[in-house]
N, C-alpha and C. Protein backbone atom coordinates (compact mmCIF):
# COMPACT_ATOMS: atom_id res chain seq x y z
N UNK A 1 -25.98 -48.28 -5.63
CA UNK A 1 -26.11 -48.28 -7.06
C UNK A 1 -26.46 -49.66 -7.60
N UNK A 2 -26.05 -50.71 -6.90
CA UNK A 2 -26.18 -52.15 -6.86
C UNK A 2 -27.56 -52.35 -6.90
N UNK A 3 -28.82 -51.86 -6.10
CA UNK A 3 -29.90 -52.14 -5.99
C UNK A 3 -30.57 -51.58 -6.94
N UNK A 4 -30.26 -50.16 -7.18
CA UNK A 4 -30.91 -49.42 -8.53
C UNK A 4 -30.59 -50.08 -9.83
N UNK A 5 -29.52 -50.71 -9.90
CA UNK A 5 -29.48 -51.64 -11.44
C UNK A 5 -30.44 -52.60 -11.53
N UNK A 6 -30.13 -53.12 -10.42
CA UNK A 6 -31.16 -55.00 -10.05
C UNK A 6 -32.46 -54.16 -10.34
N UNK A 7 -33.00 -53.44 -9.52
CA UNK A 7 -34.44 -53.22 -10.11
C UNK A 7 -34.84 -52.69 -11.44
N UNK A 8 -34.20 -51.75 -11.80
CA UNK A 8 -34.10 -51.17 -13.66
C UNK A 8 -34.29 -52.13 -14.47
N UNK A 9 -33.16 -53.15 -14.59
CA UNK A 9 -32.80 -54.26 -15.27
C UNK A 9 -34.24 -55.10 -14.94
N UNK A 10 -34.39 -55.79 -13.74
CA UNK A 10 -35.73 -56.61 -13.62
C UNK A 10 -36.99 -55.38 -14.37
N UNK A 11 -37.23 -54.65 -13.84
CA UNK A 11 -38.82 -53.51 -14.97
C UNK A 11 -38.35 -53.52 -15.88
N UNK A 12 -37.18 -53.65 -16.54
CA UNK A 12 -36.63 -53.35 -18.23
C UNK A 12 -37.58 -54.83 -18.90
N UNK A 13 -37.26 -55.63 -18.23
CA UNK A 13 -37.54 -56.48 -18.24
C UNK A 13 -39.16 -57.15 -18.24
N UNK A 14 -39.17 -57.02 -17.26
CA UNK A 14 -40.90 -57.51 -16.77
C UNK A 14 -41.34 -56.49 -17.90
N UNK A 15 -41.19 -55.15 -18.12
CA UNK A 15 -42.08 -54.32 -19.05
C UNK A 15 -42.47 -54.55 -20.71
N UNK A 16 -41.23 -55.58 -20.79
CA UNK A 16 -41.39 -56.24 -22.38
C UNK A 16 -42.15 -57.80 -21.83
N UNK A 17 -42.43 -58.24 -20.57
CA UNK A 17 -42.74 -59.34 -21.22
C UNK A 17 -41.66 -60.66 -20.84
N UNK A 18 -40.25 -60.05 -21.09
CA UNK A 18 -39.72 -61.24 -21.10
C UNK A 18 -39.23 -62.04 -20.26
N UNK A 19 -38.94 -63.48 -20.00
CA UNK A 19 -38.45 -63.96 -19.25
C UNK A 19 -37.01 -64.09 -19.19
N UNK A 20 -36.23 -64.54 -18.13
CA UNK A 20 -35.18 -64.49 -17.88
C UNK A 20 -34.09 -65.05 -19.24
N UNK A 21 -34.82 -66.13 -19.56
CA UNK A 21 -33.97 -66.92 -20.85
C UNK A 21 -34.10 -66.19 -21.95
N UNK A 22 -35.30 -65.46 -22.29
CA UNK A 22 -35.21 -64.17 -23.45
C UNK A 22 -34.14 -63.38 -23.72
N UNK A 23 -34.36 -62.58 -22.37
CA UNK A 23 -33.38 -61.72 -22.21
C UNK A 23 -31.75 -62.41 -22.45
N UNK A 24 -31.61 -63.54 -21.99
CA UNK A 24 -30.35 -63.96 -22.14
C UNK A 24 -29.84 -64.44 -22.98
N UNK A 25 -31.25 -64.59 -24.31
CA UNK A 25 -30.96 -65.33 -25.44
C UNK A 25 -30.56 -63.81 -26.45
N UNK A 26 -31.35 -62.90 -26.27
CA UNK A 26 -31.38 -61.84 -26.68
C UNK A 26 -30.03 -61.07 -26.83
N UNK A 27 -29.36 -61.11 -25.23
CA UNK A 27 -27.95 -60.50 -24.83
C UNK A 27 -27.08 -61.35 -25.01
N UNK A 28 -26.75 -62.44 -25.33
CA UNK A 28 -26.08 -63.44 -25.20
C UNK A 28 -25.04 -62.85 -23.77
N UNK A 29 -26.14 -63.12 -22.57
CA UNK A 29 -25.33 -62.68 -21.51
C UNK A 29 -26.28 -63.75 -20.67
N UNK A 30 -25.32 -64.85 -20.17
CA UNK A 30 -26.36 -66.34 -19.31
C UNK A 30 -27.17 -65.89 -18.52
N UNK A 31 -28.44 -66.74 -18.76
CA UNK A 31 -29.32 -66.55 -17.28
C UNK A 31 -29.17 -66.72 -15.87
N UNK A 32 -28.04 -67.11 -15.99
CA UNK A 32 -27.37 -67.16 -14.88
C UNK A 32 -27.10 -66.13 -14.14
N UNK A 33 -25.68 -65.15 -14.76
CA UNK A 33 -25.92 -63.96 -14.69
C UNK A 33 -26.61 -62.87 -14.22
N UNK A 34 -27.82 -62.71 -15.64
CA UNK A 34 -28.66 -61.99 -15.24
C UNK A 34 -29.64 -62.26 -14.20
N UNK A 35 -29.78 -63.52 -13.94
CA UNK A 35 -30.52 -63.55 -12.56
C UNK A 35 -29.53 -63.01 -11.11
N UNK A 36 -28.30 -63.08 -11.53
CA UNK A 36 -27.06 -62.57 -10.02
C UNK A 36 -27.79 -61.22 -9.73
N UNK A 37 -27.37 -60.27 -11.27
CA UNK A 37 -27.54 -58.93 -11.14
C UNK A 37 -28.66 -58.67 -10.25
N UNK A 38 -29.88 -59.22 -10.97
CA UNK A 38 -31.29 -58.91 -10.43
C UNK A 38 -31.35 -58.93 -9.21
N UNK A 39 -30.71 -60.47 -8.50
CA UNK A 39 -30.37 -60.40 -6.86
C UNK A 39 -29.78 -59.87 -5.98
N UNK A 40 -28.77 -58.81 -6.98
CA UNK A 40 -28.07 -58.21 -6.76
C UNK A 40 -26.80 -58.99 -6.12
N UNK A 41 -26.69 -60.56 -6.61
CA UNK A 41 -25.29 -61.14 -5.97
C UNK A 41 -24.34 -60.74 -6.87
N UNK A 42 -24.13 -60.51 -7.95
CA UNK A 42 -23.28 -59.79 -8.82
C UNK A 42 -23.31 -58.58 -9.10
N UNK A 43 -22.08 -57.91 -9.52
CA UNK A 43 -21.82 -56.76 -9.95
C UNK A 43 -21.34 -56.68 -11.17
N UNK A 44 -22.35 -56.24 -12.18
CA UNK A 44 -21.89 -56.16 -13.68
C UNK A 44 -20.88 -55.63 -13.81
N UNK A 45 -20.14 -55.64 -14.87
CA UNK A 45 -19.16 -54.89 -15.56
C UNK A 45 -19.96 -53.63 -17.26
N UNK A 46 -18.93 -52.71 -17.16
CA UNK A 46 -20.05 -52.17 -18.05
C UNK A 46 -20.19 -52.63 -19.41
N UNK A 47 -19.27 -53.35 -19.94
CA UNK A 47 -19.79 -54.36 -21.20
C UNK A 47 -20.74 -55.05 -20.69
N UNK A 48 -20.80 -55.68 -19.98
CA UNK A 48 -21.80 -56.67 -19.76
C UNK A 48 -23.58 -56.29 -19.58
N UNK A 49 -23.64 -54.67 -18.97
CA UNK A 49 -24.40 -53.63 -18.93
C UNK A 49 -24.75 -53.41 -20.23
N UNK A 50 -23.69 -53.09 -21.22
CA UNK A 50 -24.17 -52.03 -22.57
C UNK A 50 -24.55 -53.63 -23.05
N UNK A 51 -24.59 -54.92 -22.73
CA UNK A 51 -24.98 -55.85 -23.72
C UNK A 51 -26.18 -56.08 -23.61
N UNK A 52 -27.04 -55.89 -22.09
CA UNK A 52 -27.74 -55.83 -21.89
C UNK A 52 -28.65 -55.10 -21.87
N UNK A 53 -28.19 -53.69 -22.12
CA UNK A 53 -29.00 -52.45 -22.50
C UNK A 53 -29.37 -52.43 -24.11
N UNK A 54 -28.46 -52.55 -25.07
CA UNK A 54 -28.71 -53.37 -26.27
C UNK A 54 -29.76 -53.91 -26.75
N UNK A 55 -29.70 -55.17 -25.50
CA UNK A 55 -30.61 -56.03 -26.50
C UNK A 55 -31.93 -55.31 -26.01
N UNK A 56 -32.40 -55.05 -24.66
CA UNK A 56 -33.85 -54.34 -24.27
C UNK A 56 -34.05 -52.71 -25.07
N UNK A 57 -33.11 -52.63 -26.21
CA UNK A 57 -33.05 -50.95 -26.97
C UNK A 57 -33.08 -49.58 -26.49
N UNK A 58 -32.25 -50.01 -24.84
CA UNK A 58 -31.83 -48.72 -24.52
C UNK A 58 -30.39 -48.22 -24.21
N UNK A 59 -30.54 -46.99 -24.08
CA UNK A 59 -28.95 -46.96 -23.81
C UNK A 59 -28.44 -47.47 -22.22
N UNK A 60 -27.36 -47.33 -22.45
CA UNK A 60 -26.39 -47.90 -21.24
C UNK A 60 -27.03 -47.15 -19.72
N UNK A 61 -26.91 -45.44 -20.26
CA UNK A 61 -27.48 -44.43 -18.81
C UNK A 61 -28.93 -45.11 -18.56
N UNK A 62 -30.21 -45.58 -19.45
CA UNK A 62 -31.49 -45.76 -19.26
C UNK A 62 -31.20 -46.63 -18.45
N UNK A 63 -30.45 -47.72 -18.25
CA UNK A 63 -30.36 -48.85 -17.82
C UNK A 63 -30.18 -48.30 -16.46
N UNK A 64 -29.24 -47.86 -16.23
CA UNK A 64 -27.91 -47.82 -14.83
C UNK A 64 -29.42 -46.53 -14.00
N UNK A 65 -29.44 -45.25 -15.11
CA UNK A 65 -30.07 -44.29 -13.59
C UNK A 65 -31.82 -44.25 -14.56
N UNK A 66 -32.65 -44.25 -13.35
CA UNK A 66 -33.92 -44.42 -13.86
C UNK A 66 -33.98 -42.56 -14.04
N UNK A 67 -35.09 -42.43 -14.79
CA UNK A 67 -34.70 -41.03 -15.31
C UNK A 67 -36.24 -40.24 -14.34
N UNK A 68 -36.09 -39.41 -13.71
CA UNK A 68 -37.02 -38.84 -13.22
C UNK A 68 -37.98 -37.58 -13.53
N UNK A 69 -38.84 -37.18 -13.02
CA UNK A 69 -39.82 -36.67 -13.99
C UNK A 69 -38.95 -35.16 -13.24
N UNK A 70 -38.09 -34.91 -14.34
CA UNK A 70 -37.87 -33.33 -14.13
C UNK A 70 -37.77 -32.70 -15.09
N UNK A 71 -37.73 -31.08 -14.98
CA UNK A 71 -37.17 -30.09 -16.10
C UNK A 71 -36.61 -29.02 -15.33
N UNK A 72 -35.55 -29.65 -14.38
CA UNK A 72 -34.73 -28.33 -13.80
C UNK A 72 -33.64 -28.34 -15.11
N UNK A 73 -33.12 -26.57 -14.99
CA UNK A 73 -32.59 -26.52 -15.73
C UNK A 73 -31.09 -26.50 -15.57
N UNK A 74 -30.60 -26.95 -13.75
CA UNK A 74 -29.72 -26.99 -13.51
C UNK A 74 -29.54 -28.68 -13.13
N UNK A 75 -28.36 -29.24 -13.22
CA UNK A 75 -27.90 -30.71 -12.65
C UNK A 75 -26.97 -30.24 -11.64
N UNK A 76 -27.53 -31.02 -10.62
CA UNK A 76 -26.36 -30.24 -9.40
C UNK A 76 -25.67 -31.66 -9.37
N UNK A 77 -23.89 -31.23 -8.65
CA UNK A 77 -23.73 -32.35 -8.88
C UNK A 77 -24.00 -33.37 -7.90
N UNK A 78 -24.23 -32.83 -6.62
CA UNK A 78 -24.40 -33.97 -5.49
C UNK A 78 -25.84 -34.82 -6.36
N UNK A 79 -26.41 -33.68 -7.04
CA UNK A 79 -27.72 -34.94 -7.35
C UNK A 79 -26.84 -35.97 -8.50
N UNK A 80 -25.83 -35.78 -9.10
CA UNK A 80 -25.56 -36.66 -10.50
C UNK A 80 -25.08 -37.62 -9.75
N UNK A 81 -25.70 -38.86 -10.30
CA UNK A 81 -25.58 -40.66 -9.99
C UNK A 81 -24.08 -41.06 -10.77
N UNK A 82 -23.22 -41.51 -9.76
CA UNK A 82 -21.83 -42.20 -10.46
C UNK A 82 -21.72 -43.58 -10.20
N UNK A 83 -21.24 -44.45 -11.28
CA UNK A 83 -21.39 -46.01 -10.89
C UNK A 83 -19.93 -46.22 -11.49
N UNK A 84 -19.28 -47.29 -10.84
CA UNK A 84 -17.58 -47.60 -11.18
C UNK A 84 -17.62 -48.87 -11.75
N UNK A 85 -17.16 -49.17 -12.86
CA UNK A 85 -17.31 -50.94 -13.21
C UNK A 85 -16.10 -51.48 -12.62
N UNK A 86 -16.83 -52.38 -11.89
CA UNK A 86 -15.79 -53.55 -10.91
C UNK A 86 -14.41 -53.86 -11.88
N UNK A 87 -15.01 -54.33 -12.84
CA UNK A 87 -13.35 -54.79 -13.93
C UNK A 87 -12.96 -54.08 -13.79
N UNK A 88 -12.35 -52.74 -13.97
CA UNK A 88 -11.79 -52.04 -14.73
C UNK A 88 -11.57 -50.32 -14.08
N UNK A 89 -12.36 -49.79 -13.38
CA UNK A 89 -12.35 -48.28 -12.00
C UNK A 89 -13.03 -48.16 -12.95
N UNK A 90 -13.48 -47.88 -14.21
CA UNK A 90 -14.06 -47.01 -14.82
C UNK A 90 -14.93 -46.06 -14.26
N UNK A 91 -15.21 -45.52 -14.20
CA UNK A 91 -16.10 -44.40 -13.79
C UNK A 91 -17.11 -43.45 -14.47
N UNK A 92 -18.48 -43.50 -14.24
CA UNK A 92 -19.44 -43.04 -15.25
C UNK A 92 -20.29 -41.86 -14.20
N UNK A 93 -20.62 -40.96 -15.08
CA UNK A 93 -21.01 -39.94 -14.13
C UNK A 93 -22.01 -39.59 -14.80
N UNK A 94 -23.73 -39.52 -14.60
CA UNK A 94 -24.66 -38.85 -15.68
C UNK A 94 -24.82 -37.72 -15.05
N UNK A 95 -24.39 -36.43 -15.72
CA UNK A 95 -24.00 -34.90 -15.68
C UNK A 95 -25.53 -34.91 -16.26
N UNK A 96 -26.13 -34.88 -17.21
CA UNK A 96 -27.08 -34.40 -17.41
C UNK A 96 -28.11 -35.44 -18.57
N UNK A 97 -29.10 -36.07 -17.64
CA UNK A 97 -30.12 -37.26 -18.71
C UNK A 97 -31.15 -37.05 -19.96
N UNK A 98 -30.62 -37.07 -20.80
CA UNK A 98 -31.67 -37.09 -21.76
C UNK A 98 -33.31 -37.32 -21.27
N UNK A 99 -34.34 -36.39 -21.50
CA UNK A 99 -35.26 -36.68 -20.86
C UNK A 99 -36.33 -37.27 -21.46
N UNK A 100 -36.33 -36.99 -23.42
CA UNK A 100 -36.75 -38.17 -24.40
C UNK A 100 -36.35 -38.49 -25.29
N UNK A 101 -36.94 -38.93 -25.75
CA UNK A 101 -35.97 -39.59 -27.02
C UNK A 101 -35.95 -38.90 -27.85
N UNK A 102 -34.10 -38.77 -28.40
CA UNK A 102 -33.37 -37.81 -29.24
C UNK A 102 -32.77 -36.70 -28.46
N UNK A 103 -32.96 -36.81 -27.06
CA UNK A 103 -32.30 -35.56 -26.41
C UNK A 103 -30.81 -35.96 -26.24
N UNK A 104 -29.89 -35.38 -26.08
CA UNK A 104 -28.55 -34.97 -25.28
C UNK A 104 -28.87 -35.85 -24.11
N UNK A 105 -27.25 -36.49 -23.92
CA UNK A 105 -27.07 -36.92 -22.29
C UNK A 105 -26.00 -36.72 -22.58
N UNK A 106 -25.15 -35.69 -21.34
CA UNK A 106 -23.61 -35.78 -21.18
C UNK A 106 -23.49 -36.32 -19.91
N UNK A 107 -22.13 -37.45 -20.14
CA UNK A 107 -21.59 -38.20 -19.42
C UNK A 107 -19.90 -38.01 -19.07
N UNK A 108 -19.69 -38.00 -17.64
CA UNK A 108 -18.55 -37.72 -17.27
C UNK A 108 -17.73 -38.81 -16.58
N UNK A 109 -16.33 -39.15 -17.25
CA UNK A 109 -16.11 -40.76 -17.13
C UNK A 109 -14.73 -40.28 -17.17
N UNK A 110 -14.00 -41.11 -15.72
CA UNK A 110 -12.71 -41.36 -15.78
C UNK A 110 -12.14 -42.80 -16.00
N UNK A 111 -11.29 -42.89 -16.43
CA UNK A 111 -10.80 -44.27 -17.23
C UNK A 111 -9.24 -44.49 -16.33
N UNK A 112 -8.99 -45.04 -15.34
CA UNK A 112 -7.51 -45.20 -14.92
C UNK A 112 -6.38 -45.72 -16.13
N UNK A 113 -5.71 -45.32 -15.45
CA UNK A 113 -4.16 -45.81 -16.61
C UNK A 113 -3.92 -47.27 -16.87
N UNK A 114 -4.10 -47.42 -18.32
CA UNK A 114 -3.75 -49.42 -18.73
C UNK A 114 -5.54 -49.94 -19.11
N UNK A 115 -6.08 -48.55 -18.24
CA UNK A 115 -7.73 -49.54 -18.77
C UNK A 115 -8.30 -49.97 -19.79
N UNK A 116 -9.48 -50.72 -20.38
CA UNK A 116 -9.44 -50.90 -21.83
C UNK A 116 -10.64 -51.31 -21.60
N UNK A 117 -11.82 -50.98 -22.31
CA UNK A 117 -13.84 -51.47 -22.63
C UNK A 117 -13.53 -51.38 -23.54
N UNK A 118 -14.19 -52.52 -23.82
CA UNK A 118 -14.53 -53.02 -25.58
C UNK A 118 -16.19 -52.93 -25.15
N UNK A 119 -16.83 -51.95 -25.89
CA UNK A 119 -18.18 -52.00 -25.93
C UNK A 119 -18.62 -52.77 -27.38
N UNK A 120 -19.68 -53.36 -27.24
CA UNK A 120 -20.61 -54.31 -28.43
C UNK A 120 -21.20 -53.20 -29.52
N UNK A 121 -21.46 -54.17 -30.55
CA UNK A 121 -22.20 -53.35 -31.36
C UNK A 121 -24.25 -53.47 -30.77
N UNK A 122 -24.24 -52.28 -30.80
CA UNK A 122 -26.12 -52.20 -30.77
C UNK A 122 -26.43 -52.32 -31.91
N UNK A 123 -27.53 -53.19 -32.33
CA UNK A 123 -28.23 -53.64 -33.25
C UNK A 123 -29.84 -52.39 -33.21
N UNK A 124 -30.13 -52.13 -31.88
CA UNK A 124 -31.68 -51.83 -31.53
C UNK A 124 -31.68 -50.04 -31.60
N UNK A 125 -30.21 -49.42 -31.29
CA UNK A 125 -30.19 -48.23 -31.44
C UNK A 125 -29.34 -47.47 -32.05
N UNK A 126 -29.71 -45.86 -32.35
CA UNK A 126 -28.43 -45.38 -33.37
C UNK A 126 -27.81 -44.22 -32.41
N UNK A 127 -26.99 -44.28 -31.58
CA UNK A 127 -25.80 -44.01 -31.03
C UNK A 127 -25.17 -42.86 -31.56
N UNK A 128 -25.04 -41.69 -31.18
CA UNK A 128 -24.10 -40.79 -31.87
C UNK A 128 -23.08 -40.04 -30.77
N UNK A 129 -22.10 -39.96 -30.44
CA UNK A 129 -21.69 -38.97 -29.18
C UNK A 129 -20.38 -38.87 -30.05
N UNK A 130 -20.23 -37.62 -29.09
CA UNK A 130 -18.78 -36.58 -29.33
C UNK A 130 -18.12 -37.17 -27.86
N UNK A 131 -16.72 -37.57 -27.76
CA UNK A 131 -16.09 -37.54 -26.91
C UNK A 131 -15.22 -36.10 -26.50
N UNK A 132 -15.22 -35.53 -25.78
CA UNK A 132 -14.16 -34.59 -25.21
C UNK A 132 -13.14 -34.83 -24.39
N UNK A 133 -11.97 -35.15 -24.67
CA UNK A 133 -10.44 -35.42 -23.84
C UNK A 133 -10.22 -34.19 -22.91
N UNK A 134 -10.85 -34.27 -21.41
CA UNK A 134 -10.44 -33.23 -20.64
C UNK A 134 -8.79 -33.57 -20.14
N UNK A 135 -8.75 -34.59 -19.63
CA UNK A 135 -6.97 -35.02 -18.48
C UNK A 135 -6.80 -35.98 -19.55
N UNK A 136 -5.30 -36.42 -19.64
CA UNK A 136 -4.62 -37.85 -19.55
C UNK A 136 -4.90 -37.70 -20.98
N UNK A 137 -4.44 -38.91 -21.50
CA UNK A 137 -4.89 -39.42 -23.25
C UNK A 137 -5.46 -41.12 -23.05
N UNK A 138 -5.84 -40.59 -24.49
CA UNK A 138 -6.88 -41.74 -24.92
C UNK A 138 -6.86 -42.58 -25.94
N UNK A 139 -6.35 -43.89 -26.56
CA UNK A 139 -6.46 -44.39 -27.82
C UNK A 139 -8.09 -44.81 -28.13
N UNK A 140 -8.82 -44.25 -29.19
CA UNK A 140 -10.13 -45.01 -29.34
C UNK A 140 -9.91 -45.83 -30.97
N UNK A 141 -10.55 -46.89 -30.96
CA UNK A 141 -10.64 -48.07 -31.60
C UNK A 141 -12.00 -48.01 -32.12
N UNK A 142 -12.53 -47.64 -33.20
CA UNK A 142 -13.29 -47.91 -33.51
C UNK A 142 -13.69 -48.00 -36.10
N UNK A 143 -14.55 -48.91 -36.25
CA UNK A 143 -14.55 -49.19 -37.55
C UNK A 143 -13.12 -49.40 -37.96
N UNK A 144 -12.21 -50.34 -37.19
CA UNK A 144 -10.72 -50.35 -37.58
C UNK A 144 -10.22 -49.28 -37.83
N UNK A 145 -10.44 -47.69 -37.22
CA UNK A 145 -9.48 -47.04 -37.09
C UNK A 145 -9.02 -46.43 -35.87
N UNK A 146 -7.39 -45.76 -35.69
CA UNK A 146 -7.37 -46.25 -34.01
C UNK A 146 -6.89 -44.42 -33.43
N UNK A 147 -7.69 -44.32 -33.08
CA UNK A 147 -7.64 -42.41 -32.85
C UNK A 147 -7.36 -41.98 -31.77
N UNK A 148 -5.76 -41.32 -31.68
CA UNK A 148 -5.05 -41.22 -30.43
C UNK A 148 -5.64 -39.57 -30.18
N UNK A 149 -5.99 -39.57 -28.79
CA UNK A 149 -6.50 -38.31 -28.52
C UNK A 149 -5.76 -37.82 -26.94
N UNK A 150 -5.71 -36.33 -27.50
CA UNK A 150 -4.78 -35.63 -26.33
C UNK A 150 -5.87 -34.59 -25.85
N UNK A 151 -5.57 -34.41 -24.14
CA UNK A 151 -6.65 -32.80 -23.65
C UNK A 151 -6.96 -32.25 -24.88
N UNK A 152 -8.28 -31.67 -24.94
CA UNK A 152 -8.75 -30.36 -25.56
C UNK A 152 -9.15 -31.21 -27.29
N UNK A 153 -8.87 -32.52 -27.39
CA UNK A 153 -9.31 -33.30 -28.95
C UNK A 153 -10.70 -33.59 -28.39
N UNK A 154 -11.43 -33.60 -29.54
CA UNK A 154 -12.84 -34.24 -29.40
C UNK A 154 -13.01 -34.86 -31.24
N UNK A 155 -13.76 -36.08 -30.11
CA UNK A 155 -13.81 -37.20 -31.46
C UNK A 155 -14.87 -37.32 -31.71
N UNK A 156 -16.27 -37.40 -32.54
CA UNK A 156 -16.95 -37.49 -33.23
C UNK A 156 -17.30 -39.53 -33.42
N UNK A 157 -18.11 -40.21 -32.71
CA UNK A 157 -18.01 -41.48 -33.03
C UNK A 157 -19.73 -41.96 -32.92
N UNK A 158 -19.62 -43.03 -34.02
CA UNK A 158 -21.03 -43.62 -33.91
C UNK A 158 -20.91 -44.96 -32.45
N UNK A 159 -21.16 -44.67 -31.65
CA UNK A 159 -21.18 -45.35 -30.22
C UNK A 159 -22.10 -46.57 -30.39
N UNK A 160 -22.64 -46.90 -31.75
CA UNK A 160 -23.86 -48.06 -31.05
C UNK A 160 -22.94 -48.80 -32.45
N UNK A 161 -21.88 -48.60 -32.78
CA UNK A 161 -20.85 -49.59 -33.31
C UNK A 161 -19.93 -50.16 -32.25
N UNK A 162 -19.41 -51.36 -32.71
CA UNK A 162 -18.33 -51.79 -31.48
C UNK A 162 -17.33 -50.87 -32.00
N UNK A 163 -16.94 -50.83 -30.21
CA UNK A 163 -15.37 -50.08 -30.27
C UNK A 163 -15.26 -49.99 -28.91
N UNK A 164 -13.59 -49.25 -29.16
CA UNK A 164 -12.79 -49.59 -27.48
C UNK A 164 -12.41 -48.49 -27.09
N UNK A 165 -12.27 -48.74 -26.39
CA UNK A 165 -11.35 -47.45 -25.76
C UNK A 165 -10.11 -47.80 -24.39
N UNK A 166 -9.03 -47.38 -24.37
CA UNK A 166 -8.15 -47.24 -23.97
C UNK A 166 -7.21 -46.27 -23.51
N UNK A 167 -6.76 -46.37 -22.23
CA UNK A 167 -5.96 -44.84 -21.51
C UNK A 167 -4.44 -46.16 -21.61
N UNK A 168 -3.74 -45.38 -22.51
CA UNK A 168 -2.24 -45.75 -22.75
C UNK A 168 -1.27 -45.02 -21.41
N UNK A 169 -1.93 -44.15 -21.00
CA UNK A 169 -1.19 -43.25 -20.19
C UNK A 169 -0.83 -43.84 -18.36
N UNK A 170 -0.31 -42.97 -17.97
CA UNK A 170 0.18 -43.02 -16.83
C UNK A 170 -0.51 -42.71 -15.79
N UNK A 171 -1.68 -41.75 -16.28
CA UNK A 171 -2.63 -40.69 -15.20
C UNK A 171 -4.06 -40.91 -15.46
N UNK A 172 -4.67 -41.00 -14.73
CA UNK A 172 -6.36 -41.44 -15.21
C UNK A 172 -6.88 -40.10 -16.29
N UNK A 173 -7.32 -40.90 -17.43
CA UNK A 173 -8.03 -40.23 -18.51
C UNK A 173 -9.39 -39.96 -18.16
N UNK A 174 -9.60 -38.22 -17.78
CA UNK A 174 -11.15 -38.15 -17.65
C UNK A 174 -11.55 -37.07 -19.11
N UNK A 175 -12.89 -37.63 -19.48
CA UNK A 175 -13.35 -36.97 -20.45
C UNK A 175 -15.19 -37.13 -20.12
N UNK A 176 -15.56 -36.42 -20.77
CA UNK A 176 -17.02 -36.00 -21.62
C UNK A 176 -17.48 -36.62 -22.86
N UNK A 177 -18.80 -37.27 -22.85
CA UNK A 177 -19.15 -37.94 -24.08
C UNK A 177 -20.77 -37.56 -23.62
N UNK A 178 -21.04 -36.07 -24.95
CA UNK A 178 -22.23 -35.84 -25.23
C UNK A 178 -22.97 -37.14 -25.98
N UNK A 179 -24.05 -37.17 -25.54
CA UNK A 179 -24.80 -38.77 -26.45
C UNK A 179 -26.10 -38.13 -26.70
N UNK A 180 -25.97 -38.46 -28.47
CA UNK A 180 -27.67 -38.83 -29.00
C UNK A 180 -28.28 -39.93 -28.86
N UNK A 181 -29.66 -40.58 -28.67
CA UNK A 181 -29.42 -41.97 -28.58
C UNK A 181 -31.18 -41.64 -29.30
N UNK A 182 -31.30 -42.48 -30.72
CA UNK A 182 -32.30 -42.39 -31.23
C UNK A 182 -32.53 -44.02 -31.75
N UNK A 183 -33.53 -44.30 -31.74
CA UNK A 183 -34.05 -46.01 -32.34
C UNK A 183 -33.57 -46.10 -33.32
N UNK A 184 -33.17 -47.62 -33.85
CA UNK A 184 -32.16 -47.26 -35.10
C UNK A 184 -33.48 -47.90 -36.14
């Protein structure tokens, strides 16, 4: 999964044009850094991902799985791509990729117990997803308000605002977050 970021991230890249210090002036994420990823001597974290997906105006999934030319109408799951952020177990699962812009992507993500992402605000896109609380609970943080969610709640959030999220619990929190992702 390490090599599929490094290359995404470098064509995200090379395809606008920009050079390494752009991009880093852009993300306020060092060129330093982003040159690890590219070499693949580092392993992002997924803030550090959504900061960088941000500033190039895509979402977080465009970044992580390159999207392939299909229209099956099934996602199997051995084919769905899962990536874990080093900080934190998080766990991201693309169940099913938006294939253009304005489509649906549902994402399947377990969060271990005590975890906590603070995602950035996107400036470049307008973000809409429904979270679904399948296991465990969830505090989400977002526009200063702080929305405790149990199995079977689904929250309604503008995603390309900052906000957090947090498993208060004891048992890893897995849930579902349908995503719109349209240019803002």
């Amino acid at each position: 999964m390490a090599e599929q970021i490094a290359q995404r991230l470098k064509a995200e890249r090379k395809q606008r044009g920009w050079s390494l210090d752009e991009l880093a002036e852009r993300s306020r994420v060092s060129r330093a850094m982003i040159s690890k990823i590219e070499r693949q001597v580092s392993t992002p974290t997924a803030v550090l991902l959504a900061r960088l997906a941000n500033a190039m105006g895509i979402s977080l999934s465009a970044l992580m799985f390159e999207a392939g030319p299909t229209q099956q109408t099934v996602s199997r799951l051995a084919e769905q791509r899962e990536w874990t952020d080093p900080a934190t177990g998080y766990t991201r699962r693309l169940v099913s990729p938006a294939l253009r812009q304005g489509d649906a992507e549902i994402v399947a993500v377990n969060l271990p117990p005590g975890a906590r992402i603070s995602f950035p605000a996107s400036g470049a896109l307008c973000i809409d997803g429904q979270l679904l609380l399948q296991q465990g609970q969830l505090q989400l943080s977002a526009g200063g308000e702080q929305l405790p969610l149990k199995p079977g709640d689904c929250a309604r959030l503008a995603l390309h605002l900052a906000h957090e999220i947090y498993n208060p619990g004891a048992e890893v929190a897995r849930y579902l977050v349908v995503i719109r992702v349209n240019s803002a």
